[in-house]
N, C-alpha and C. Protein backbone atom coordinates (compact mmCIF):
# COMPACT_ATOMS: atom_id res chain seq x y z
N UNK A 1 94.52 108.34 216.26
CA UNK A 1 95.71 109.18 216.16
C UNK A 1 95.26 110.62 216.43
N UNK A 2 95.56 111.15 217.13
CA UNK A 2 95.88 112.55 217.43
C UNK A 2 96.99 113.45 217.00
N UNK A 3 96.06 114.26 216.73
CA UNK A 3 97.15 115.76 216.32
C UNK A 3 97.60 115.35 215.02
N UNK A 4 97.39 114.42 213.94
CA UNK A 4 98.28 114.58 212.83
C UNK A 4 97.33 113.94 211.36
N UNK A 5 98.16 113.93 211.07
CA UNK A 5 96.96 113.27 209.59
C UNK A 5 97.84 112.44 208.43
N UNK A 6 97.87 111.38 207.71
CA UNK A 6 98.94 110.78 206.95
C UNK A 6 98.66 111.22 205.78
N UNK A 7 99.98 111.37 205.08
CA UNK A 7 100.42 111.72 204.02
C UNK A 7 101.55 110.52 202.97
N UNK A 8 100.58 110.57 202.33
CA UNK A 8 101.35 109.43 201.12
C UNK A 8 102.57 110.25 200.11
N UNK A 9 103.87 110.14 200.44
CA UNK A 9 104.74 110.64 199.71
C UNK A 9 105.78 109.73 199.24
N UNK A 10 106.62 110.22 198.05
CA UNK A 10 107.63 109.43 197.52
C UNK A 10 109.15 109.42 198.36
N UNK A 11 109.32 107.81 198.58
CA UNK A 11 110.84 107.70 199.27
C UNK A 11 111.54 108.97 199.36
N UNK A 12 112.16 109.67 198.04
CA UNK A 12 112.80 111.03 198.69
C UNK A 12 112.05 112.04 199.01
N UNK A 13 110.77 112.44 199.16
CA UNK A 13 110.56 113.53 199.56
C UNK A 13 111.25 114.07 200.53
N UNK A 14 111.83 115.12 200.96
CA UNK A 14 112.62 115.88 201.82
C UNK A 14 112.28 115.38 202.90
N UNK A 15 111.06 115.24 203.22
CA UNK A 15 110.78 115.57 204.79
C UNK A 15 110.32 113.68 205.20
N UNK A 16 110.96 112.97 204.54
CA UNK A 16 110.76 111.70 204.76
C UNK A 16 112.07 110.86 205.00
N UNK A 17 113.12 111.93 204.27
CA UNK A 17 114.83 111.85 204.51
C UNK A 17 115.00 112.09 205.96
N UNK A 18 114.66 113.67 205.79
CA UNK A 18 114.71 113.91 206.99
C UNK A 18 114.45 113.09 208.87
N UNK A 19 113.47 112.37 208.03
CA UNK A 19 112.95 112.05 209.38
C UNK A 19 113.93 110.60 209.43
N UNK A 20 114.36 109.63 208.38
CA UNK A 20 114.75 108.87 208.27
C UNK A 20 116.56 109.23 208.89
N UNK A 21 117.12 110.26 208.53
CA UNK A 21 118.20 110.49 209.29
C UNK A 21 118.38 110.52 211.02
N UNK A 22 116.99 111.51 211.08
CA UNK A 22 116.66 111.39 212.76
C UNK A 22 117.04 110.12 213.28
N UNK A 23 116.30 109.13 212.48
CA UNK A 23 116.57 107.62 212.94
C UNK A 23 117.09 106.95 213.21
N UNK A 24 118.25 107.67 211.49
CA UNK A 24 119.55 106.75 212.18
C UNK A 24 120.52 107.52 213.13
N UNK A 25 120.48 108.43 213.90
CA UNK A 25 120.93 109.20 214.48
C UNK A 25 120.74 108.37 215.86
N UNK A 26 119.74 108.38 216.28
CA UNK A 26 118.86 107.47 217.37
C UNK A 26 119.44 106.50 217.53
N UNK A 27 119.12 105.48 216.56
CA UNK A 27 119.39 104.07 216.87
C UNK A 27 121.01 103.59 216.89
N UNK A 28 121.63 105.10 216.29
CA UNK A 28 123.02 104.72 216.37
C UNK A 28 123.54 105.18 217.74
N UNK A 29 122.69 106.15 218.29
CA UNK A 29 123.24 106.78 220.09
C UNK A 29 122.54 105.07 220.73
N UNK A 30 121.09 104.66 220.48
CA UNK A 30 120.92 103.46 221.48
C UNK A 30 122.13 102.22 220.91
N UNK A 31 122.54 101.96 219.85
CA UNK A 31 123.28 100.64 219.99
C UNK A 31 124.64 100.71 219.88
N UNK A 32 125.14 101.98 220.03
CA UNK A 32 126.52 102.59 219.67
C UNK A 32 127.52 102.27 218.83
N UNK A 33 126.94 101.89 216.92
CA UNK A 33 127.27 101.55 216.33
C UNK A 33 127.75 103.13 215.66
N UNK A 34 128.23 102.77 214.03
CA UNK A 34 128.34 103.74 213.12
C UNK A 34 129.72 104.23 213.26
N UNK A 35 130.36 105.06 212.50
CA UNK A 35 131.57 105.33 212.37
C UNK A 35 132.56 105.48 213.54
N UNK A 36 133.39 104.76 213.85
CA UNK A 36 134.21 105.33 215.40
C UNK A 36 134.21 104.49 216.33
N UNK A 37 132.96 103.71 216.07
CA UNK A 37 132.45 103.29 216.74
C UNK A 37 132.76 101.84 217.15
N UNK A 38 132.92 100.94 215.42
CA UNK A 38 132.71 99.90 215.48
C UNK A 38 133.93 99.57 214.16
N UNK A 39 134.32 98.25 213.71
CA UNK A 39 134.97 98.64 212.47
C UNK A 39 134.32 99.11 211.33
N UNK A 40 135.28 99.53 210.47
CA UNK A 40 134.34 100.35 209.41
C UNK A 40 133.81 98.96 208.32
N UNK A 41 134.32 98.14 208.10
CA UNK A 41 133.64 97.29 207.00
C UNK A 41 132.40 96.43 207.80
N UNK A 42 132.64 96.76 209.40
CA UNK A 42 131.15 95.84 209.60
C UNK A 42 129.70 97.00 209.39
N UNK A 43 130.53 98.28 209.72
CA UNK A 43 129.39 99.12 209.18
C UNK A 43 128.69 99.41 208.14
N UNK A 44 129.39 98.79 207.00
CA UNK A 44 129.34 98.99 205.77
C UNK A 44 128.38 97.76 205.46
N UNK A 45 128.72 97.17 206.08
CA UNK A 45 127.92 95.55 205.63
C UNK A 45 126.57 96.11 206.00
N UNK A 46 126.54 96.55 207.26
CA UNK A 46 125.12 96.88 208.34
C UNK A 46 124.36 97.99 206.92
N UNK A 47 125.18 98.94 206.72
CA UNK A 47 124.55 99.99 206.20
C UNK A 47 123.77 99.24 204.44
N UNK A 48 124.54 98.33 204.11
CA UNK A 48 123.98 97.68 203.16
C UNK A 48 123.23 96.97 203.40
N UNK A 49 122.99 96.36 204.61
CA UNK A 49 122.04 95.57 205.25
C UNK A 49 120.38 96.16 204.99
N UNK A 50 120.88 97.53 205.49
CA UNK A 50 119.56 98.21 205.90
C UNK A 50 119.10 99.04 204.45
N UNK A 51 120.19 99.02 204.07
CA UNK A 51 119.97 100.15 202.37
C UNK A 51 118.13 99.63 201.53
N UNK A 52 117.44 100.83 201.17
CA UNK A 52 116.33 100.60 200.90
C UNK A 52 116.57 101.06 199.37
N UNK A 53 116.25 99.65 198.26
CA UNK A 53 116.78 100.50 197.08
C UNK A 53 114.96 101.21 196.78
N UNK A 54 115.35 102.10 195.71
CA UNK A 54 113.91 103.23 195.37
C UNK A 54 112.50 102.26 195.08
N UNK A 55 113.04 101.49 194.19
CA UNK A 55 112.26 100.68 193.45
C UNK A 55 111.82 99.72 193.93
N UNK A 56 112.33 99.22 195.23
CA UNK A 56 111.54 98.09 195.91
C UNK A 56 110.11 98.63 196.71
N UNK A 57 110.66 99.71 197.04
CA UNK A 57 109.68 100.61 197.77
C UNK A 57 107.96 100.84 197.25
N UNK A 58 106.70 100.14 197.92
CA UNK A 58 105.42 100.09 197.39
C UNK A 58 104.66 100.84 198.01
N UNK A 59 105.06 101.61 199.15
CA UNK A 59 104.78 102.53 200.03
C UNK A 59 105.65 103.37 201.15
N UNK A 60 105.34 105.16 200.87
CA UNK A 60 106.28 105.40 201.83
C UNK A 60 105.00 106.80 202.70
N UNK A 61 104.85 106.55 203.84
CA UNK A 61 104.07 107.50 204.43
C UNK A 61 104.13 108.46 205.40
N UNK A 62 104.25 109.73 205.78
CA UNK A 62 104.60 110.75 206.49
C UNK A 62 103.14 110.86 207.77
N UNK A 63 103.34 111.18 208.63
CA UNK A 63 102.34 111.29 210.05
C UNK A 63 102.63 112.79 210.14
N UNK A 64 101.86 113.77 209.55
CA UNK A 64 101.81 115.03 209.41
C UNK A 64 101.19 115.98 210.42
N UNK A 65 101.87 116.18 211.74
CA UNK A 65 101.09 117.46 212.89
C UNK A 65 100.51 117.97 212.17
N UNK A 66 99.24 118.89 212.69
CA UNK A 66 98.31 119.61 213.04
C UNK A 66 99.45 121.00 212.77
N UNK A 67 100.34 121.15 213.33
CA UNK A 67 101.11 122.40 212.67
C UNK A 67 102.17 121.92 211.47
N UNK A 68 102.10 120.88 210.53
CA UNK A 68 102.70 121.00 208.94
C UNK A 68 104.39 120.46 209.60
N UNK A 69 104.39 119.77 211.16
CA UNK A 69 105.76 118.95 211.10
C UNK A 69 105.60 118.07 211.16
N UNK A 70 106.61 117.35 210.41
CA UNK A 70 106.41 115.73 209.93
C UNK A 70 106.88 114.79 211.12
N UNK A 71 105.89 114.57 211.78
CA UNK A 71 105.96 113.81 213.05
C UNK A 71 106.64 112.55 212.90
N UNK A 72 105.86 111.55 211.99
CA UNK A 72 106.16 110.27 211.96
C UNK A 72 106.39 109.78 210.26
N UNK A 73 107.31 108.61 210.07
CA UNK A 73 107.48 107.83 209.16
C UNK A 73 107.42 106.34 209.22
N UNK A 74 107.32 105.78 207.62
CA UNK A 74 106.98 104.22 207.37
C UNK A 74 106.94 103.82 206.36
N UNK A 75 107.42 102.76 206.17
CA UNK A 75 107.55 103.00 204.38
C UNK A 75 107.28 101.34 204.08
N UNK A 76 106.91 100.59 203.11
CA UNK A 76 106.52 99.30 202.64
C UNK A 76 107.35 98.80 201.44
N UNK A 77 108.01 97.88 201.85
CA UNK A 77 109.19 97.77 200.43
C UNK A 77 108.65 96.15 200.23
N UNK A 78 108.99 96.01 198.90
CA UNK A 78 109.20 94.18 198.38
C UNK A 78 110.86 94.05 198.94
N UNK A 79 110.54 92.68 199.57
CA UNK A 79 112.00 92.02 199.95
C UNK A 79 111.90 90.78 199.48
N UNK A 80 112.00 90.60 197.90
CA UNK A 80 111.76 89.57 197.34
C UNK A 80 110.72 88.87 197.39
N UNK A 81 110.18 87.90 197.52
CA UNK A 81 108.89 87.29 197.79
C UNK A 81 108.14 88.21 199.01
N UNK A 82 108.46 88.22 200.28
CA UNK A 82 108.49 89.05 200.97
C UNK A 82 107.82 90.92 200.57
N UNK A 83 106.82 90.93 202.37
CA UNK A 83 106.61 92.30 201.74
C UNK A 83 107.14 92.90 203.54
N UNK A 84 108.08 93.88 203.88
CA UNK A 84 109.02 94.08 204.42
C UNK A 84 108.18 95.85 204.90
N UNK A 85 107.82 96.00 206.43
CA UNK A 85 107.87 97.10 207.08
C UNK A 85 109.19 97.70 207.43
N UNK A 86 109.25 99.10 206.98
CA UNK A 86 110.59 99.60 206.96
C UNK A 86 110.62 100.84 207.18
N UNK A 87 111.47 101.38 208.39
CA UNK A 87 111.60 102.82 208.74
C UNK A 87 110.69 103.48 209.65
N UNK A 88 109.97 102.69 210.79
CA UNK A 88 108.92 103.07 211.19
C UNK A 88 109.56 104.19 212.40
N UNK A 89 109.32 105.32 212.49
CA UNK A 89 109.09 106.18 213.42
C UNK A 89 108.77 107.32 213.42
N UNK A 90 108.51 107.92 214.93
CA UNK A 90 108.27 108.91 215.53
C UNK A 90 108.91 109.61 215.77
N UNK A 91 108.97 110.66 216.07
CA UNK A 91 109.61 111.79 216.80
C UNK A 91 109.01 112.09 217.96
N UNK A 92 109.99 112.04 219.40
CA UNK A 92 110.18 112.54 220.65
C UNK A 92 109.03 112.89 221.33
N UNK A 93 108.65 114.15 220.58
CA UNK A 93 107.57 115.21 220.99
C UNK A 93 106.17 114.81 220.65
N UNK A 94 105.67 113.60 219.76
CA UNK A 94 104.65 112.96 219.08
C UNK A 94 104.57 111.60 219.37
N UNK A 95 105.01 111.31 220.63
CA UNK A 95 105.47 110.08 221.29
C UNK A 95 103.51 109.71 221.97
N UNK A 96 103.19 108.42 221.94
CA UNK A 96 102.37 107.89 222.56
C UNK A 96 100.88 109.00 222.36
N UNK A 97 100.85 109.58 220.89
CA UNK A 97 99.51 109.80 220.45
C UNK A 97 98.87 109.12 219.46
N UNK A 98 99.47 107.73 219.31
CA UNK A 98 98.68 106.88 218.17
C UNK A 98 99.19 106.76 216.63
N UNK A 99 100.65 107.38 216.79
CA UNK A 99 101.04 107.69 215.55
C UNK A 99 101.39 106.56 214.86
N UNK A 100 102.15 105.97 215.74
CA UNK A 100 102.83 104.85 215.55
C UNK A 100 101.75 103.13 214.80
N UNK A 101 100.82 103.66 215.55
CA UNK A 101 99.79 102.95 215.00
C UNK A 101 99.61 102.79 214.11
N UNK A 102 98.85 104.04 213.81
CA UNK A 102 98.11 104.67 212.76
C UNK A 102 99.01 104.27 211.50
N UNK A 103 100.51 104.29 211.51
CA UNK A 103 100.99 104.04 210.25
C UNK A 103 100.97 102.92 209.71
N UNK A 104 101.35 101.45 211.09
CA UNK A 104 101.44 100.58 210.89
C UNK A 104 99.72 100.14 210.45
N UNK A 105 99.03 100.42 211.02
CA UNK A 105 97.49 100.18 210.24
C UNK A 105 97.56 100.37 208.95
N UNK A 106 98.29 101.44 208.54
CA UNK A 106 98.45 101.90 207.03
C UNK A 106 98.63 101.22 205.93
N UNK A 107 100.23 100.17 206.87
CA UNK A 107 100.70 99.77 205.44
C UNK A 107 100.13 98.14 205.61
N UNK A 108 99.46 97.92 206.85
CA UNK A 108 98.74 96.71 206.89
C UNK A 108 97.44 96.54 205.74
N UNK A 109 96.79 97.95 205.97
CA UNK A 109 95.80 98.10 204.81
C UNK A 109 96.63 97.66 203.41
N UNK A 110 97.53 98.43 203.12
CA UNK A 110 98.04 98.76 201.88
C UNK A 110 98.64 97.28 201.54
N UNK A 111 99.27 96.56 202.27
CA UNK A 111 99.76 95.18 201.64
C UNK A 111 98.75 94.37 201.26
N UNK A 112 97.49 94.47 202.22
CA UNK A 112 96.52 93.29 202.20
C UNK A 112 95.65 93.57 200.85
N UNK A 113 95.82 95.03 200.30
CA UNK A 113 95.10 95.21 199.16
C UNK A 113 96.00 94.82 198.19
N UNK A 114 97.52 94.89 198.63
CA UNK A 114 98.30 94.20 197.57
C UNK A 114 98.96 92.73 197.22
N UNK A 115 97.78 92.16 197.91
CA UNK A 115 97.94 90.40 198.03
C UNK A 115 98.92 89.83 198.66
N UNK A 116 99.57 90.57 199.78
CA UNK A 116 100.30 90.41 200.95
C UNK A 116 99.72 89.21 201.97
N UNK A 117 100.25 88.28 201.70
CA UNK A 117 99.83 87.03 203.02
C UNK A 117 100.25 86.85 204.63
N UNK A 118 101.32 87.86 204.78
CA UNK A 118 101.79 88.59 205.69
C UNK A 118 102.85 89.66 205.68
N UNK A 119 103.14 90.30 206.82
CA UNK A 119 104.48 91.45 206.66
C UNK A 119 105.33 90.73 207.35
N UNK A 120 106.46 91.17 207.35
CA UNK A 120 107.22 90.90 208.38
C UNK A 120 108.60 92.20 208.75
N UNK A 121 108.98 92.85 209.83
CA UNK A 121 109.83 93.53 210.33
C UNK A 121 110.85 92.68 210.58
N UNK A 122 111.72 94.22 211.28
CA UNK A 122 113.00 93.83 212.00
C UNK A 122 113.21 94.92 212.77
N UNK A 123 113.42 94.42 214.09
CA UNK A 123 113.72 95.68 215.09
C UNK A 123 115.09 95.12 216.00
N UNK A 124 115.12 96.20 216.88
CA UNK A 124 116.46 95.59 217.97
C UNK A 124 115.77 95.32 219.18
N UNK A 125 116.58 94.60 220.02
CA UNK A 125 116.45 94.46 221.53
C UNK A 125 116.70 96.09 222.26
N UNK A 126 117.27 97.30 221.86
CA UNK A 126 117.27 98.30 221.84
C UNK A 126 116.47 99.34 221.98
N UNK A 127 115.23 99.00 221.25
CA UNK A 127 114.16 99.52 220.66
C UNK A 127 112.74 98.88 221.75
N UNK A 128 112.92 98.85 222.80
CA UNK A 128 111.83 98.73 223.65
C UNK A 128 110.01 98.73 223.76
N UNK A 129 109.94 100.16 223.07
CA UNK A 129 109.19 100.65 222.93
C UNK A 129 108.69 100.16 221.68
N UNK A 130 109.17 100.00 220.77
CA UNK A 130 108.86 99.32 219.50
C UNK A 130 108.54 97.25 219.48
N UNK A 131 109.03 97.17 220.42
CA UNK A 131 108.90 96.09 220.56
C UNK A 131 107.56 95.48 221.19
N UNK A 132 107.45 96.18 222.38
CA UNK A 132 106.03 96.58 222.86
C UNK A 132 104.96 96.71 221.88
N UNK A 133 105.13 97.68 221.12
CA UNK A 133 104.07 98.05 220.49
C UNK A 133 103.83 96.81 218.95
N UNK A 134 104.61 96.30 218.71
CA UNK A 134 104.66 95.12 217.84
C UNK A 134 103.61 94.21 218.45
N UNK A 135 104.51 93.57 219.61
CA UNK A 135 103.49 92.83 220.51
C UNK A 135 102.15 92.79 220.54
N UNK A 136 101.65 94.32 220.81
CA UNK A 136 100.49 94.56 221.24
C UNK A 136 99.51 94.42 220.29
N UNK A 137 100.12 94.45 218.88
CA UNK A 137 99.35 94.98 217.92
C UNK A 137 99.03 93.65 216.87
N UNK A 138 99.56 92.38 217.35
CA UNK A 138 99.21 90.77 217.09
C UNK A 138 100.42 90.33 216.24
N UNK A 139 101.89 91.24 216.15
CA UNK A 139 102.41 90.65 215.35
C UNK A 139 103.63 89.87 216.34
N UNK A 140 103.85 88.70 215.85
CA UNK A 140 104.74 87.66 216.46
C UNK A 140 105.99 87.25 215.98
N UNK A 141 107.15 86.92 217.18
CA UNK A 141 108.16 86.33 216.49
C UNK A 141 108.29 85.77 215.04
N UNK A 142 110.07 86.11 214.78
CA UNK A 142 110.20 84.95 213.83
C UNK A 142 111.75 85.21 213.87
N UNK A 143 112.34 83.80 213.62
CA UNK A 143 113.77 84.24 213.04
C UNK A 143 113.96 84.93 212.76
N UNK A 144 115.69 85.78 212.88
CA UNK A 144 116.47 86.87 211.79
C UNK A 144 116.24 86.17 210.51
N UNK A 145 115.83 87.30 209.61
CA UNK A 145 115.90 87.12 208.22
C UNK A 145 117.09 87.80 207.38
N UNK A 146 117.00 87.66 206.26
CA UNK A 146 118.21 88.18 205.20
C UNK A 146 117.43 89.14 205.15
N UNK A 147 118.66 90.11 204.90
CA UNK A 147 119.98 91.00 205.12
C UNK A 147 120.53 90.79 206.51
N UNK A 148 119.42 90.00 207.40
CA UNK A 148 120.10 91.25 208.94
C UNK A 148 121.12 89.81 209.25
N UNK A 149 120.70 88.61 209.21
CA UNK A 149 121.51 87.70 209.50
C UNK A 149 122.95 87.91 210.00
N UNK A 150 123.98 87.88 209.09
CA UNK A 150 125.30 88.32 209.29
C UNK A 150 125.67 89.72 210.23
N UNK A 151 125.26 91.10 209.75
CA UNK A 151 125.61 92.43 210.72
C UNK A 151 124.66 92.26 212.05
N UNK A 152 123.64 91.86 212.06
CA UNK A 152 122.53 92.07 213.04
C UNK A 152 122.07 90.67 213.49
N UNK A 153 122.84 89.84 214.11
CA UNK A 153 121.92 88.19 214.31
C UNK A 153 121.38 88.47 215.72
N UNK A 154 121.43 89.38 216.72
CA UNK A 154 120.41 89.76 217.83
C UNK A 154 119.53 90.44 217.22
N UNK A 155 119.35 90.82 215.81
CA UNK A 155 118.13 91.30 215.81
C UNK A 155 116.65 90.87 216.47
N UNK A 156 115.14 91.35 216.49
CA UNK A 156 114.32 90.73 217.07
C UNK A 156 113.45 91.14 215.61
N UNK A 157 112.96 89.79 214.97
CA UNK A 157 111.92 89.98 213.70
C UNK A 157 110.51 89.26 214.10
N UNK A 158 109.83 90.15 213.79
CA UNK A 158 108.30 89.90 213.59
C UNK A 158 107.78 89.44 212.63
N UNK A 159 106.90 88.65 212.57
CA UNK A 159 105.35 88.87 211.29
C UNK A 159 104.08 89.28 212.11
N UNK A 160 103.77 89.52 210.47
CA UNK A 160 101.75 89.65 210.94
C UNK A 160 101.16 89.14 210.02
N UNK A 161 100.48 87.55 210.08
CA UNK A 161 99.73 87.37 208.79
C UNK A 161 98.34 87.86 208.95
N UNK A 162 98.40 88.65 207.60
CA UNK A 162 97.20 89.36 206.69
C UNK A 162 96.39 88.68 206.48
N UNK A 163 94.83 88.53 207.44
CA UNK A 163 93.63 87.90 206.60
C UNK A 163 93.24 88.56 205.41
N UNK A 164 93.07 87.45 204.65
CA UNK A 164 92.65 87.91 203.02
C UNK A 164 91.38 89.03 203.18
């Protein structure tokens, strides 16, 4: 990773909101969902879909530039039995320096020390670039899982099982 350095902070820290709004800002211009857009109770379902409560949350980590802006986010939640990658991104300008990596290495470390037998995501057909980089990095298909089932059944979900 270049240009940045990770930072272990709590779900609300400011600058972890922040970046998490960016996101949904994004993913709502690529799939042209969200208010106006679509009906309002399927959004509502979606937005509960995706809702991260505080307490599930076992990791949340910031990708901190070299000048103190919070480049990248990622965060590690329990999804019941399940241990669930959540919120992974970048920003624009911090695109294709390893950031993206670097986090997901992070919380790969961090599950496998927390007796994690694998992770598993959820991304869109939307999300290209993320998809790619899933690929690349050994994690493989799997069915839509719960939550996304019902609002999101094109979703595209991954695992990665964790050698002990």
């Amino acid at each position: 990773m270049r240009g940045a350095t990770l930072e272990r902070v709590a779900w609300g820290d400011e600058r972890a909101v922040a970046l998490r709004r960016q996101l949904d800002v994004e993913m709502a211009e690529r799939y042209g969902t969200g208010a106006g857009r679509e009906p309002a109770d399927l959004t509502a379902k979606r937005a509960r879909a995706l809702a991260v409560r505080h307490s599930d949350v076992v990791l949340t980590l910031l990708a901190v530039a070299d000048d103190g802006t919070p480049a990248g986010h990622i965060a590690l939640r329990r999804l019941g039995e399940e241990w669930e990658v959540k919120r992974l991104a970048v920003l624009a300008d911090y695109r294709r320096r390893g950031i993206a990596a670097a986090l997901l290495d992070a919380v790969e470390d961090e599950a496998r020390r927390g007796g994690a037998p694998r992770l598993i995501l959820q991304a869109g057909e939307q999300q290209p670039e993320a998809l790619a980089l899933y690929e690349s990095r050994g994690w493989t298909p799997i069915p839509v899982y719960e939550p996304y089932v019902e609002t999101m059944p094109r979703s595209r979900c991954f695992e990665k099982v964790l050698p002990a």
